[in-house]
N, C-alpha and C. Protein backbone atom coordinates (compact mmCIF):
# COMPACT_ATOMS: atom_id res chain seq x y z
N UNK A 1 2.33 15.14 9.46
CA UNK A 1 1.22 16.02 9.78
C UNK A 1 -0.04 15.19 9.95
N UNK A 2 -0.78 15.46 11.32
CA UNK A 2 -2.29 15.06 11.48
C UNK A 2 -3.43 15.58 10.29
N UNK A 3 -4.27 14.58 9.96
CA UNK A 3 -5.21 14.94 9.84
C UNK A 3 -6.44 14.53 10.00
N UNK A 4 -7.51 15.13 10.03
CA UNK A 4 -8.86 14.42 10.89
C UNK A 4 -9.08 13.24 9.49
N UNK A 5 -9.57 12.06 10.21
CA UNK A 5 -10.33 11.32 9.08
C UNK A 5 -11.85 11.32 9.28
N UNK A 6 -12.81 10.31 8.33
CA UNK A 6 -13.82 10.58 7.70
C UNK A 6 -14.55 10.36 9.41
N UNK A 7 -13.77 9.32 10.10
CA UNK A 7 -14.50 8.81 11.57
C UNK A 7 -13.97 10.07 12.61
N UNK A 8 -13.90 11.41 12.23
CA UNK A 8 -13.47 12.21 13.87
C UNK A 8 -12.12 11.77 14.06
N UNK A 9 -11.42 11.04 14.01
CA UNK A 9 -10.20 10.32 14.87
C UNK A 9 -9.26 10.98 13.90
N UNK A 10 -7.99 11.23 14.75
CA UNK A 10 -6.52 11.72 13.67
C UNK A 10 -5.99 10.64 13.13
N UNK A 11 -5.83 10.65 11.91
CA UNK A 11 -4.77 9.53 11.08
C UNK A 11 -3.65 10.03 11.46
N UNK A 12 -2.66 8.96 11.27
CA UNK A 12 -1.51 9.33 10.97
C UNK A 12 -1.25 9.25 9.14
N UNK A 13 -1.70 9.12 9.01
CA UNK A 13 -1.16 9.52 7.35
C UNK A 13 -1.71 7.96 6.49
N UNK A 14 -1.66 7.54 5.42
CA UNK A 14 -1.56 6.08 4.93
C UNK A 14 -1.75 4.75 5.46
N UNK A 15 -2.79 3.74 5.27
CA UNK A 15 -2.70 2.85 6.29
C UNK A 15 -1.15 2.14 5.89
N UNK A 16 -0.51 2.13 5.21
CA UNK A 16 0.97 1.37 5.05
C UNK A 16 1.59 2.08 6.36
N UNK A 17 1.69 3.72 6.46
CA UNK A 17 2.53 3.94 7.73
C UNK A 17 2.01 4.04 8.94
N UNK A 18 0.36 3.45 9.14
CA UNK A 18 -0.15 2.59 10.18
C UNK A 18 0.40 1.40 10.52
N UNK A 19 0.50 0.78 9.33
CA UNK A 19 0.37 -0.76 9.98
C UNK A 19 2.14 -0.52 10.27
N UNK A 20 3.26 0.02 9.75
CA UNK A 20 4.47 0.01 9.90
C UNK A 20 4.66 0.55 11.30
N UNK A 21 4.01 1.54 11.64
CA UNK A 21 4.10 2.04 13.24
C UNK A 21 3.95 1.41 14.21
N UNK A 22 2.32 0.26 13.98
CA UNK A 22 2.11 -0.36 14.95
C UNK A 22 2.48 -2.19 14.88
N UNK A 23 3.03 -2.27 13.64
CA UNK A 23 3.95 -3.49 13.64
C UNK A 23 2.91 -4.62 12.82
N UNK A 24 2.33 -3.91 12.24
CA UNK A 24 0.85 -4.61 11.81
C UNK A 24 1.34 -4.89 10.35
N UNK A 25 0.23 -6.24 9.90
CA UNK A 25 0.63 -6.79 8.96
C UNK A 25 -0.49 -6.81 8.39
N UNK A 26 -0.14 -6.27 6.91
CA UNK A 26 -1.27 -5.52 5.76
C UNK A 26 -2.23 -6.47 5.57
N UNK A 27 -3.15 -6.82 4.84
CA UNK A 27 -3.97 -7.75 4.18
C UNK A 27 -5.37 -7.47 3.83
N UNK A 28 -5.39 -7.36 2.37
CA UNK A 28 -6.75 -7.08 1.15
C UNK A 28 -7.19 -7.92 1.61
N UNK A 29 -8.76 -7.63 1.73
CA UNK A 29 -9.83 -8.72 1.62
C UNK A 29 -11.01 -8.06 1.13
N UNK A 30 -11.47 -9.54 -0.06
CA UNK A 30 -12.47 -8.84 -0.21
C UNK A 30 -13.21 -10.24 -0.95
N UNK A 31 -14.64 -9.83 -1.41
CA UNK A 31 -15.70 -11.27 -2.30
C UNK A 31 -15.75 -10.97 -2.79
N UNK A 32 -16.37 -12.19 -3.84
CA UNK A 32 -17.00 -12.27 -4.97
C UNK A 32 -17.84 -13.34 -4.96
N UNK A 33 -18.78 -13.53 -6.12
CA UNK A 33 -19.85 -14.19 -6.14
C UNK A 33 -19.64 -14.47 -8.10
N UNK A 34 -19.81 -16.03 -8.13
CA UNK A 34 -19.77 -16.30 -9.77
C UNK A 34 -20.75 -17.18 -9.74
N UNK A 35 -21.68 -16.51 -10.76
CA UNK A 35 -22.51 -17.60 -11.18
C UNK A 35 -22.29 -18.24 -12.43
N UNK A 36 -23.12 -19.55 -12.32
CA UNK A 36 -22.62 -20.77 -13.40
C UNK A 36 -23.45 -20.68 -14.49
N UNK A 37 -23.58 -19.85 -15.15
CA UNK A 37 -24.69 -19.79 -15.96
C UNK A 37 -23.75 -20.28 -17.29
N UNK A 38 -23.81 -21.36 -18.49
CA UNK A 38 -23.46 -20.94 -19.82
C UNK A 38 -23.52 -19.81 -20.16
N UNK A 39 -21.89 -19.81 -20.97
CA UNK A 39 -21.55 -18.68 -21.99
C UNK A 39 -21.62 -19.48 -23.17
N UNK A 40 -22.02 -19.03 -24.05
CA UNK A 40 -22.06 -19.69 -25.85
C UNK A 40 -21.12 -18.41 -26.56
N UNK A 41 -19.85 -18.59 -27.14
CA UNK A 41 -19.68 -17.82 -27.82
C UNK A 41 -19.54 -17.91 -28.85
N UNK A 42 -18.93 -18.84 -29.32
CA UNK A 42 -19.11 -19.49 -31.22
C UNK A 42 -20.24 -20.77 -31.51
N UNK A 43 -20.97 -21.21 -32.52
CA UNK A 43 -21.34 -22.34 -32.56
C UNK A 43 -21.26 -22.52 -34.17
N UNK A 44 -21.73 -23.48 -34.55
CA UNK A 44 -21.60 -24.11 -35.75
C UNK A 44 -22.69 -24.41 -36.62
N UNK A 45 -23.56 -22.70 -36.56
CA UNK A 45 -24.81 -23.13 -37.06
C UNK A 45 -24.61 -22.93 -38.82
N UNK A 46 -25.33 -22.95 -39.52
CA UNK A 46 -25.18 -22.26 -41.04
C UNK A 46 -25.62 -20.91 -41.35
N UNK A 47 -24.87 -20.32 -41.92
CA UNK A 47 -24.88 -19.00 -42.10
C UNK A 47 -26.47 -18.07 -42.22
N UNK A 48 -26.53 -17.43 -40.96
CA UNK A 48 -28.18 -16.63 -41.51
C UNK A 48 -29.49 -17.66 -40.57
N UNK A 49 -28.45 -18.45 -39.91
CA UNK A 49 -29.27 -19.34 -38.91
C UNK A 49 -29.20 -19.56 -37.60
N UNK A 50 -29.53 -18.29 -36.48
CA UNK A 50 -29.50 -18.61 -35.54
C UNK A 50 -29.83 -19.44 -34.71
N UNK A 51 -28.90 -19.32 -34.01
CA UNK A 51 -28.80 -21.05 -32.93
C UNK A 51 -29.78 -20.53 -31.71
N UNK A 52 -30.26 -21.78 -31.47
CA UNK A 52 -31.24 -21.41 -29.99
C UNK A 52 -30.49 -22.52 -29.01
N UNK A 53 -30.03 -22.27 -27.99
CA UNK A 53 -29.65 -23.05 -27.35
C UNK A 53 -30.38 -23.17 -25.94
N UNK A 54 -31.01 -24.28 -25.40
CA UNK A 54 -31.49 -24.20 -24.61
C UNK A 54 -30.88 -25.09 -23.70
N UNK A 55 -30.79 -24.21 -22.13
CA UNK A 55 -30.41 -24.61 -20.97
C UNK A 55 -30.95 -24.16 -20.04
N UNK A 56 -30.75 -24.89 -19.03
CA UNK A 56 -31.60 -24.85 -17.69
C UNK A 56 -30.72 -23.46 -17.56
N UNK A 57 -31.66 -22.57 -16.92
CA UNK A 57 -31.60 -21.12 -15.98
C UNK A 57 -31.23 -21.60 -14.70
N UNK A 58 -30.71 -21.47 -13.57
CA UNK A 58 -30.23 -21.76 -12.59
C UNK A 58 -29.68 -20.68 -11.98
N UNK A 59 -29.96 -20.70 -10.61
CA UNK A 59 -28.94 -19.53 -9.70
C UNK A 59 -27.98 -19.80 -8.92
N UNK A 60 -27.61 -21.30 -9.12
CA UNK A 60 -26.66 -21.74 -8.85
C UNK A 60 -25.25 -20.85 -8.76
N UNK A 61 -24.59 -20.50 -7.99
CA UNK A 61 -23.58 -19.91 -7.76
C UNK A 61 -21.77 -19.92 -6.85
N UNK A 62 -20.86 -19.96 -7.21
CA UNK A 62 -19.70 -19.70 -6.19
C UNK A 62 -19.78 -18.42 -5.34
N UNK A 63 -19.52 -18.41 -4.33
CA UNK A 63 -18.91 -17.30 -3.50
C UNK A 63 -17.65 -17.40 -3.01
N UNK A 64 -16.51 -16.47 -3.03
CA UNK A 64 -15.12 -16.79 -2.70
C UNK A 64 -15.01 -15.29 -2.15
N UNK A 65 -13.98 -15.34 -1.38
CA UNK A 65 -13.77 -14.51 -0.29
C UNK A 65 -11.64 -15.00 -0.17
N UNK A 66 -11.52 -13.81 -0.05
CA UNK A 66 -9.96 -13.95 -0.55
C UNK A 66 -8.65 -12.99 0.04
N UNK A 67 -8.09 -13.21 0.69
CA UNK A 67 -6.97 -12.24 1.06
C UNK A 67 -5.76 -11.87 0.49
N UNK A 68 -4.91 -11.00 0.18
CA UNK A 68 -3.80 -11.06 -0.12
C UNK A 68 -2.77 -10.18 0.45
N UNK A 69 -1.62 -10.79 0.66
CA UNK A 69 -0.87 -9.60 1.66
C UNK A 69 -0.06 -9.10 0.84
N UNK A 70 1.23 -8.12 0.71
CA UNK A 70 1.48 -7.11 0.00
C UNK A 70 3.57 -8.01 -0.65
N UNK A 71 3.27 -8.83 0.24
CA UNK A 71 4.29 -10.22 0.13
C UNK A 71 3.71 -11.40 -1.35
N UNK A 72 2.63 -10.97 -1.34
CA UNK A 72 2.16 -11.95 -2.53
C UNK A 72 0.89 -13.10 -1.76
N UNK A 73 1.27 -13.29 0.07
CA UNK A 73 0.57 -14.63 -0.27
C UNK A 73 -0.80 -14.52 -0.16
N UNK A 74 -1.54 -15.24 -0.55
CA UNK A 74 -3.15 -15.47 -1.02
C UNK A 74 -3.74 -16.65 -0.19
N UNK A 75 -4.49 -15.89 0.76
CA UNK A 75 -5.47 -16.91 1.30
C UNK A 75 -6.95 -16.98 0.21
N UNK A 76 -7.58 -18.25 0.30
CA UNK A 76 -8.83 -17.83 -0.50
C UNK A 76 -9.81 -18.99 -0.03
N UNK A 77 -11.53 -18.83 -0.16
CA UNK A 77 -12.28 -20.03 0.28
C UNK A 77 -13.02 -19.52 -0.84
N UNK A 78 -14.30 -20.43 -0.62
CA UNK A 78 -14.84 -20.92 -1.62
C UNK A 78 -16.37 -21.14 -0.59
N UNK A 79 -17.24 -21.06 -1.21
CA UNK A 79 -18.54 -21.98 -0.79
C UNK A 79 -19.77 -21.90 -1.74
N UNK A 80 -20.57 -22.52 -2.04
CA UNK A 80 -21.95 -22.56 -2.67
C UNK A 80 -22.99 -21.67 -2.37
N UNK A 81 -22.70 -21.11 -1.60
CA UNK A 81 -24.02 -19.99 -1.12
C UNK A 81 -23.02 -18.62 -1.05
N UNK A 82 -24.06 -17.69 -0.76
CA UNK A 82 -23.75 -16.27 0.08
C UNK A 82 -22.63 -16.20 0.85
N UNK A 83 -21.77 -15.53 1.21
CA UNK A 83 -21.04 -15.14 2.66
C UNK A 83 -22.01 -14.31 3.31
N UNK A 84 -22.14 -15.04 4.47
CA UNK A 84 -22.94 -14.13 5.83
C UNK A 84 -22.08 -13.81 6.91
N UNK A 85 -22.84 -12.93 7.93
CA UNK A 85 -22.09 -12.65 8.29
C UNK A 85 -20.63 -13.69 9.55
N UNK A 86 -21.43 -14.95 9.28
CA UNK A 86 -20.26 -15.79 10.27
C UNK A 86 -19.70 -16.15 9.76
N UNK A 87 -19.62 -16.56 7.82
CA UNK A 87 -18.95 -16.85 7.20
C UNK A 87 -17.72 -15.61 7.02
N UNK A 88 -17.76 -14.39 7.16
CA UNK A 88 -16.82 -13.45 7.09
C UNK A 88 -16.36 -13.49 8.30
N UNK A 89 -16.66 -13.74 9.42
CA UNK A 89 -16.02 -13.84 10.85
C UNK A 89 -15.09 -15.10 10.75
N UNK A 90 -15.62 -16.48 10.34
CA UNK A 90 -14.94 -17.73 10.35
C UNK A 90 -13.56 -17.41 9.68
N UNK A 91 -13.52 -16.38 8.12
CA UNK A 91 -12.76 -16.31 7.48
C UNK A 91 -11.51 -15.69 8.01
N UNK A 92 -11.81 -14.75 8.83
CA UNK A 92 -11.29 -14.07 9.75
C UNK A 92 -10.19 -14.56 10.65
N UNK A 93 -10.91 -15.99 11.36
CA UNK A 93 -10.27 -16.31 11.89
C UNK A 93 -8.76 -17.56 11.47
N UNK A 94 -9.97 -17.86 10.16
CA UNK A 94 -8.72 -18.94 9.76
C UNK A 94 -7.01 -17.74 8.86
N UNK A 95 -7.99 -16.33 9.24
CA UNK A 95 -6.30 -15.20 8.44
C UNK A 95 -5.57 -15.53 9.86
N UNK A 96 -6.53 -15.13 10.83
CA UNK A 96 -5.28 -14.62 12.11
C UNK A 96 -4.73 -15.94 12.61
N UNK A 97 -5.03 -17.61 12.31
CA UNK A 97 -4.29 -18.72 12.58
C UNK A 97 -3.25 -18.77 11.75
N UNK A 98 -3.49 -18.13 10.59
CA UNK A 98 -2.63 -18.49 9.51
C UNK A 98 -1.24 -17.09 9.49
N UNK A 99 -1.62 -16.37 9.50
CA UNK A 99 -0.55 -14.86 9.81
C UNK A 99 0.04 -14.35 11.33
N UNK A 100 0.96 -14.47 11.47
CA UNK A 100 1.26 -14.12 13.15
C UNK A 100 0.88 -12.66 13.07
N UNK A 101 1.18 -12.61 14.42
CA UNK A 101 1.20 -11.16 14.62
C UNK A 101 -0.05 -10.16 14.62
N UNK A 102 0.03 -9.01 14.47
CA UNK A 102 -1.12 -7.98 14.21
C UNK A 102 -1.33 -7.89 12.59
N UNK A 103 -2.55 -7.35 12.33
CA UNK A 103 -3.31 -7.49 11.55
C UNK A 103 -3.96 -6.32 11.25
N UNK A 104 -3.87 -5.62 10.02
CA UNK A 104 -4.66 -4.58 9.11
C UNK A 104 -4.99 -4.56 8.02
N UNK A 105 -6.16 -5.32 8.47
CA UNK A 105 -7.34 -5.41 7.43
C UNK A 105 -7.77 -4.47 6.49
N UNK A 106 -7.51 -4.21 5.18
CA UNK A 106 -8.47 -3.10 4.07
C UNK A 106 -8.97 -3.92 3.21
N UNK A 107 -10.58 -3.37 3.36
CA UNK A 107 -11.44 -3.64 2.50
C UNK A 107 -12.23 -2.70 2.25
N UNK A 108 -13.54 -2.95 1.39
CA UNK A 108 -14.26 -2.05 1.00
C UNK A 108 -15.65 -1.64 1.97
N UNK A 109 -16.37 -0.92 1.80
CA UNK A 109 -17.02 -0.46 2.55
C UNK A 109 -18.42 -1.44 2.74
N UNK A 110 -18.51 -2.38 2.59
CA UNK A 110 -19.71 -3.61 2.23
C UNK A 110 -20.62 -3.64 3.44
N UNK A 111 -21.48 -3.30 3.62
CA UNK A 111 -22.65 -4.04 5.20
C UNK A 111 -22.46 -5.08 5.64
N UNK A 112 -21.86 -5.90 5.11
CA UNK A 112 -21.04 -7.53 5.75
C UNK A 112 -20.12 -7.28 6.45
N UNK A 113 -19.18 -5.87 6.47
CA UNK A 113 -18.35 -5.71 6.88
C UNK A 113 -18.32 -4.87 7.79
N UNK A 114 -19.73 -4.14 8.47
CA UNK A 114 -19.89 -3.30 9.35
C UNK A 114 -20.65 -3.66 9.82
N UNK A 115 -21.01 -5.16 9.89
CA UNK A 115 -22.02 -5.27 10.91
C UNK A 115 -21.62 -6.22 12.24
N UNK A 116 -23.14 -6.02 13.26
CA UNK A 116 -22.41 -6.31 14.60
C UNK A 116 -21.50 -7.18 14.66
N UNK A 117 -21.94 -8.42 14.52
CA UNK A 117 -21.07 -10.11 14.35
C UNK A 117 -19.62 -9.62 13.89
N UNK A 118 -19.12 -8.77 12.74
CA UNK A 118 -17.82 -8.76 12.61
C UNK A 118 -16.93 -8.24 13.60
N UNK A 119 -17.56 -6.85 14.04
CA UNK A 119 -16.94 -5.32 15.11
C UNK A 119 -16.91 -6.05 15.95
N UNK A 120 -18.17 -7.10 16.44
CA UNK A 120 -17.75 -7.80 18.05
C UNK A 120 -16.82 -8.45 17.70
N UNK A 121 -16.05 -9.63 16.90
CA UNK A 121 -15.07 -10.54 16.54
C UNK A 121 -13.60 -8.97 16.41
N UNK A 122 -13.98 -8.21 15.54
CA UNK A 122 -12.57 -7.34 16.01
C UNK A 122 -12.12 -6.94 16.73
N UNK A 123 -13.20 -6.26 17.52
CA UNK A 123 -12.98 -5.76 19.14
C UNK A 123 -11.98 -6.57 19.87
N UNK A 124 -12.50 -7.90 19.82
CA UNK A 124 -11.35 -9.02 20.77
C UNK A 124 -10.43 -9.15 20.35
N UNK A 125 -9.89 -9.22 18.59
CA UNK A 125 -8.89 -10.12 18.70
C UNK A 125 -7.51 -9.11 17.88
N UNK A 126 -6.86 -9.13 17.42
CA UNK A 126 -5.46 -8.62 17.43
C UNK A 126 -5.53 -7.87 15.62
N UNK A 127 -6.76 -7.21 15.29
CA UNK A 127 -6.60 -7.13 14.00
C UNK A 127 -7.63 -5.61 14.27
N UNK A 128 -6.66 -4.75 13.05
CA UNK A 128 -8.01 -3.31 13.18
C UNK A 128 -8.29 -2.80 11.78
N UNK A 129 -8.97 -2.21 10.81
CA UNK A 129 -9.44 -1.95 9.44
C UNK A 129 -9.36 -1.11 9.17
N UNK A 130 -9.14 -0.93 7.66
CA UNK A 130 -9.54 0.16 6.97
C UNK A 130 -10.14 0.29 5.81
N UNK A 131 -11.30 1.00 5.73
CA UNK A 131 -12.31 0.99 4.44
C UNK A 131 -11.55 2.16 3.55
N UNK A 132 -11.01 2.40 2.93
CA UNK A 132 -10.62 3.55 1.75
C UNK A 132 -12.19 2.97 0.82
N UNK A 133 -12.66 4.97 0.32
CA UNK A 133 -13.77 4.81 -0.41
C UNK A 133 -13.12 3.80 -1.67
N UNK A 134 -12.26 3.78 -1.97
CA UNK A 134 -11.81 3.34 -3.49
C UNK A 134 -10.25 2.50 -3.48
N UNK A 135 -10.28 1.24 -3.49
CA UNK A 135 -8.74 0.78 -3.79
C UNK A 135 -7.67 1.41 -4.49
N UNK A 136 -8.08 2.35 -5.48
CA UNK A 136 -7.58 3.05 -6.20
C UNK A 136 -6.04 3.55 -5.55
N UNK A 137 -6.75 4.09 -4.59
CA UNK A 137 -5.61 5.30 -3.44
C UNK A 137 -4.46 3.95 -2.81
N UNK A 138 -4.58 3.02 -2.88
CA UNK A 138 -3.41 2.00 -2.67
C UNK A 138 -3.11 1.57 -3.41
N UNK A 139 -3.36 0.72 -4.67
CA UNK A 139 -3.07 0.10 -5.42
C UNK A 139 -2.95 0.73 -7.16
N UNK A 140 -2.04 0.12 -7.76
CA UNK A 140 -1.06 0.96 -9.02
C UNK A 140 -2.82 0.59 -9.98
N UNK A 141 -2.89 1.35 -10.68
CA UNK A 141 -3.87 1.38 -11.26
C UNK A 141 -3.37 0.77 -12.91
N UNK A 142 -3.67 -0.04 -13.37
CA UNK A 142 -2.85 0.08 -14.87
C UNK A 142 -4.11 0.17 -15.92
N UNK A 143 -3.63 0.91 -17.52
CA UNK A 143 -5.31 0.26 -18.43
C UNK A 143 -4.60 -0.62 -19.12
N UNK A 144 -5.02 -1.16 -19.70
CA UNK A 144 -4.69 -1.92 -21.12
C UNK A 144 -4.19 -0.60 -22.45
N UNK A 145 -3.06 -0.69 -22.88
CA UNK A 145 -2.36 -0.28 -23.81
C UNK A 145 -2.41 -0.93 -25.03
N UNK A 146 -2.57 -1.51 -26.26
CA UNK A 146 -2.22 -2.71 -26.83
C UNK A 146 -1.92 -4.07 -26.37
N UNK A 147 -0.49 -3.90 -26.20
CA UNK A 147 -0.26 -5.07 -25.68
C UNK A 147 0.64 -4.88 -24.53
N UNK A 148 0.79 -3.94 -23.90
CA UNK A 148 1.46 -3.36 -22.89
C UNK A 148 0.81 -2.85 -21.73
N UNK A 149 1.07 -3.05 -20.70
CA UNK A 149 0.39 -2.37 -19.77
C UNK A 149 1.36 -1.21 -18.67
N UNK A 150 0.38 -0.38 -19.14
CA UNK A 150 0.94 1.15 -18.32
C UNK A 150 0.35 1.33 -17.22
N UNK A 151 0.40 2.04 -15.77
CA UNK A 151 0.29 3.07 -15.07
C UNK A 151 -0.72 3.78 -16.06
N UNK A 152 -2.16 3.40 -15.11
CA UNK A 152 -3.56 4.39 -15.44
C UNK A 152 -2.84 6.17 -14.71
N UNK A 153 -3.68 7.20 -15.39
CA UNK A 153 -3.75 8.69 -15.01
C UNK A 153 -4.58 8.31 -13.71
N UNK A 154 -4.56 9.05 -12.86
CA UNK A 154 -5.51 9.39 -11.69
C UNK A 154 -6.32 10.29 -11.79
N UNK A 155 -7.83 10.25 -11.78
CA UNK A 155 -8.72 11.42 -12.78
C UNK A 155 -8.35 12.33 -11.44
């Protein structure tokens, strides 16, 4: 059964029985950004004597940007600054050298990811997207149990 999606256009149902229809090959992507700041979590002061530890403040940071297909394999980069927007296009291109075939991209809904520089790079080349508001709706959700991990409820 059709139904309208959030863009006007009819889905066919799940992007899994998208990409299976049109022969397309899945792949998460998405960033992150880590900064290097010290963590202190134990030290060795005497009891009733807090420690002052002083270190340089810095905004020094990683950015990594990362794919994974539903096979397990993991593309991933790395750089010292921001991803802009050619850095998400470049990334782009080193998936579609690296994966044959067609390409369906899900990620999240980010302004890096809807802007011109990317849509013109998709338009051309052999790959089409999907933003789901929430990973949730694809992926097994688990919490922490003790020491077990279960299958989260779906609120």
């Amino acid at each position: 059964m059709k139904r309208p999606s959030r863009h006007g256009k009819k889905s066919t149902g799940p992007p899994s029985k998208k990409a299976e229809q049109e022969k397309r090959q899945i792949v998460f992507v998405d960033e992150s950004g880590f900064y290097l700041l010290p963590m202190a979590v134990r030290t060795y002061a005497p009891v009733g004597k807090t420690p002052v530890l002083r270190v340089p403040l810095t905004y020094d940071h990683i950015s990594a940007i990362g794919a994974l297909t539903p096979e397990g394999r993991l593309f991933m980069q790395t750089q010292e600054r921001s991803y802009k927007r050619p850095d998400v296009v470049d990334f782009l291109r080193l998936l579609l050298r690296e994966i044959p075939g067609k390409l369906l991209i899900i990620w999240d809904g980010s302004t890096i990811h809807r802007c011109q520089a990317v849509k013109d790079f998709l338009a051309e080349e052999r790959c089409c997207t999907h933003s789901p508001g929430t990973f949730a709706c694809l992926c097994t959700r688990v919490q922490s149990s003790g020491r077990r991990l279960e299958p989260a409820q779906t609120p």
